[in-house]
Each structure stands twice: as C-alpha cells, then as structure tokens.
Protein backbone atom coordinates (compact mmCIF):
# COMPACT_ATOMS: atom_id res chain seq x y z
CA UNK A 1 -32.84 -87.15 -124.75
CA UNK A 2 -29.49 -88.35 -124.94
CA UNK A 3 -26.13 -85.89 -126.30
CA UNK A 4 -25.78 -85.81 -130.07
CA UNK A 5 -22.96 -87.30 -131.73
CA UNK A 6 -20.78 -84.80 -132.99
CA UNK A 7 -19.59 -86.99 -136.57
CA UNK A 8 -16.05 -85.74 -138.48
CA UNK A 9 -16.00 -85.70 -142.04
CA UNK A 10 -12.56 -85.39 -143.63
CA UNK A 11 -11.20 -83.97 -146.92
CA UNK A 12 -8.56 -86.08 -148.91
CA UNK A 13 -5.86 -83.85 -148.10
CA UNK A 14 -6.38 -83.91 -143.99
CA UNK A 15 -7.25 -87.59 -144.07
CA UNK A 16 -4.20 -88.49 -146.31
CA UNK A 17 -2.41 -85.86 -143.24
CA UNK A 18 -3.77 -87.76 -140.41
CA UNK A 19 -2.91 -90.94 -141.89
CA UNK A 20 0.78 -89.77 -142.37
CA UNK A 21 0.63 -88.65 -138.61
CA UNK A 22 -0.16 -92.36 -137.46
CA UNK A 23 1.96 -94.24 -139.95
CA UNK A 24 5.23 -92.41 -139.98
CA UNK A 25 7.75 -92.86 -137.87
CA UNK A 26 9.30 -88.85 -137.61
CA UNK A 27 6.15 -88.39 -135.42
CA UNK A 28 5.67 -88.65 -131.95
CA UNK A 29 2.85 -91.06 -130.28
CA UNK A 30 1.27 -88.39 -128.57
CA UNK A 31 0.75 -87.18 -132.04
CA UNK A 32 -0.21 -90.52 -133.73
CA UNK A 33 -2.50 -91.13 -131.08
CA UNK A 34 -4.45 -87.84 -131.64
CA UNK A 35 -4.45 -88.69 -135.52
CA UNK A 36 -5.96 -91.90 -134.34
CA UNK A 37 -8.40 -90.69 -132.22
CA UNK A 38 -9.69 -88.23 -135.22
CA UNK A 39 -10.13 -91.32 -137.98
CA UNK A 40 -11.37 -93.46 -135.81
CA UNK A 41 -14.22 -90.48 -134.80
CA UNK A 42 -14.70 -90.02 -138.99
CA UNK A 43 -15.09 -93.65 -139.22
CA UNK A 44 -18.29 -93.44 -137.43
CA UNK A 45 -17.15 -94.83 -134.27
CA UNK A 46 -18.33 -93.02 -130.51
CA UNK A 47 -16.14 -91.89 -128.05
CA UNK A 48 -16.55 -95.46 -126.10
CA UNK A 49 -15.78 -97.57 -129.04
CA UNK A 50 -12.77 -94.91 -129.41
CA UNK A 51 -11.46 -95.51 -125.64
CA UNK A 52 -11.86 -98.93 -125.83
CA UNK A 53 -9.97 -99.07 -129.49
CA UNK A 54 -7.12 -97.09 -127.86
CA UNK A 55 -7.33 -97.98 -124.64
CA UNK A 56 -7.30 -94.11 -123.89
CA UNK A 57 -9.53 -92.05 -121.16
CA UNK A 58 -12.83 -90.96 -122.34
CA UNK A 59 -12.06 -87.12 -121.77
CA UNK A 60 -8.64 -87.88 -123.72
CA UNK A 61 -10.96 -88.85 -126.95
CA UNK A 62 -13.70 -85.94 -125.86
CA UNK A 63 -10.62 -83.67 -126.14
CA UNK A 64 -8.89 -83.65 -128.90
CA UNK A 65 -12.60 -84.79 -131.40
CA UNK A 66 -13.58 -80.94 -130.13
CA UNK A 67 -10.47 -79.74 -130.69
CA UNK A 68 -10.40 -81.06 -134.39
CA UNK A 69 -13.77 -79.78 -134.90
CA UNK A 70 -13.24 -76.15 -133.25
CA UNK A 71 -9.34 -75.43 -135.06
CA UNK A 72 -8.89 -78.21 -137.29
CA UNK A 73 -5.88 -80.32 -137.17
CA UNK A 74 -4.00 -77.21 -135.97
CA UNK A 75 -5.80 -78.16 -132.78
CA UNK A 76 -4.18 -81.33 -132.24
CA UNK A 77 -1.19 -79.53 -132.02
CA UNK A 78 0.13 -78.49 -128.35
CA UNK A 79 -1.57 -75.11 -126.81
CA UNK A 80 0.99 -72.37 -126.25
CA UNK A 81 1.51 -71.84 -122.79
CA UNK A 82 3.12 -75.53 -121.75
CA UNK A 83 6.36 -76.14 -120.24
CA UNK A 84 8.93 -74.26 -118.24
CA UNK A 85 9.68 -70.50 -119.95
CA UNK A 86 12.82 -69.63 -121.34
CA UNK A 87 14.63 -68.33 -118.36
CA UNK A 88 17.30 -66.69 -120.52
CA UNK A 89 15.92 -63.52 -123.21
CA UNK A 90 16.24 -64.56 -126.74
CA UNK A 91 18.44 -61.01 -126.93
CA UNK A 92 20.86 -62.38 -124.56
CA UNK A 93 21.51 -65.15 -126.40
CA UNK A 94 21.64 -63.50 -129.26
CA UNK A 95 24.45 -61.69 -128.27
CA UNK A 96 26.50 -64.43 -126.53
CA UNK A 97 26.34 -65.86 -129.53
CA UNK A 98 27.38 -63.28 -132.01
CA UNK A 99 29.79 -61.79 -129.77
CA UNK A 100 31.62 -65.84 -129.74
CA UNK A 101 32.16 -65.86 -133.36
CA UNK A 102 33.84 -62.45 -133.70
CA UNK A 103 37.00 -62.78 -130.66
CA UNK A 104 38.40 -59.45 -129.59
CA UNK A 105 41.32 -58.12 -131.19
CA UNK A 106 43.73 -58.80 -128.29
CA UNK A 107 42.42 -62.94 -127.74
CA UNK A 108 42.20 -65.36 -129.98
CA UNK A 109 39.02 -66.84 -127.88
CA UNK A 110 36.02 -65.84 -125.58
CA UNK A 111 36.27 -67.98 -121.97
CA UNK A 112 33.31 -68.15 -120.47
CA UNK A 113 34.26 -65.52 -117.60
CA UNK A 114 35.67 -62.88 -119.96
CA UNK A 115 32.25 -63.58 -122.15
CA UNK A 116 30.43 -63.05 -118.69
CA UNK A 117 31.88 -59.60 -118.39
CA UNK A 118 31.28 -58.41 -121.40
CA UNK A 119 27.44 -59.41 -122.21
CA UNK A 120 26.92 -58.87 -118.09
CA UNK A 121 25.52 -62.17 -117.48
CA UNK A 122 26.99 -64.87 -114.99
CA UNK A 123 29.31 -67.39 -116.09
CA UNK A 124 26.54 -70.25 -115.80
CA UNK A 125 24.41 -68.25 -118.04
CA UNK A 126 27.51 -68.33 -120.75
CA UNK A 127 27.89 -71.85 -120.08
CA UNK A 128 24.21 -73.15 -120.54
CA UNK A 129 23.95 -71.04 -123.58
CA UNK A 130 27.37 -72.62 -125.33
C-alpha cells in the first residue's frame, strides 16, 4: 500500500493570499515559491508533478505542503531561531540611542568615544549602532 496523498483545500481569502504572495512584486521568491508550491498542491497536483513544475527538491515541496497543513500559511513563514543573534541587547541600544538625541549640557554633540564612556560600551559598539 502506497502513502496517501495529503490534498489542500483553500478558502477564498488564503487562496486570494497565496496568489498575492506569487504575483506581487514586494515579496521575496523564497516566499513566492512557497505560495507556489501550496496552489499547485490544492490544484490536485503530487509532490513529483510539483518538483518537476518548479524545478524544486522533492523534500523542498514535502516541506513546506506539511507545513501549510500543520500552521497554515503562518507556516510558510521562516521558523524563529535562523540567523546570527543580535550580538548587541536591545537595552543597549536603546540607550545609545536616546542618550544621542538629548547632548549634555556642556557639548553640543555625542562623539562616539565620549558616547562609549557614558553607556560603557566600546567605541565599535557606538559606531555599529549609529
């Protein structure tokens, strides 16, 4: 007995959504291609006729189908957890940049050493924040 084929049925509102995703240009192709991926799967097509379609890997398509079935089309979104982490607390840079709109009394500007000494950061830190 063979797997089962998992089929997507779409309301108006995600489909008209997904659509958008592909079609507009203020989205990325990582994101139009996951939009794809999910139409073409409510279409009725499998995951080979999808990776051939896209010309995509077939764990790519296996992906984000159970992703869209598990959370929706919040799933095709990024999971948390990617990329480099901020190196630099958000309260830091909070700071540096509060304390650069309100200069001391005795300057009329921060530099980024006397900025440095005050929040007690390094001047590198002052300069990739500004």
């Amino acid at each position: 007995m063979g797997r089962t084929r998992k089929s997507i049925i779409l309301s108006a509102e995600v489909k008209a959504e997904l659509e958008k995703r592909v079609k507009g240009y203020t989205y990325s192709q990582r994101d139009s291609l996951r939009a794809k991926i999910v139409l073409l799967k409510s279409e009725g097509k499998s995951l080979d006729e999808i990776q051939e379609i896209l010309k995509i890997n077939n764990r790519t398509a296996i992906k984000w189908v159970n992703r869209f079935i598990n959370l929706g089309i919040d799933g095709l979104k990024d999971a948390s957890g990617r990329g480099r982490k901020e190196s630099i607390p958000p309260e830091i840079v909070n700071k540096i940049i509060t304390a650069a709109t309100q200069p001391l009394e005795n300057m009329s500007k921060w530099s980024t050493r006397t900025m440095a000494e005050h929040v007690k950061v390094s001047q590198s830190t002052v300069l990739r924040i500004w």
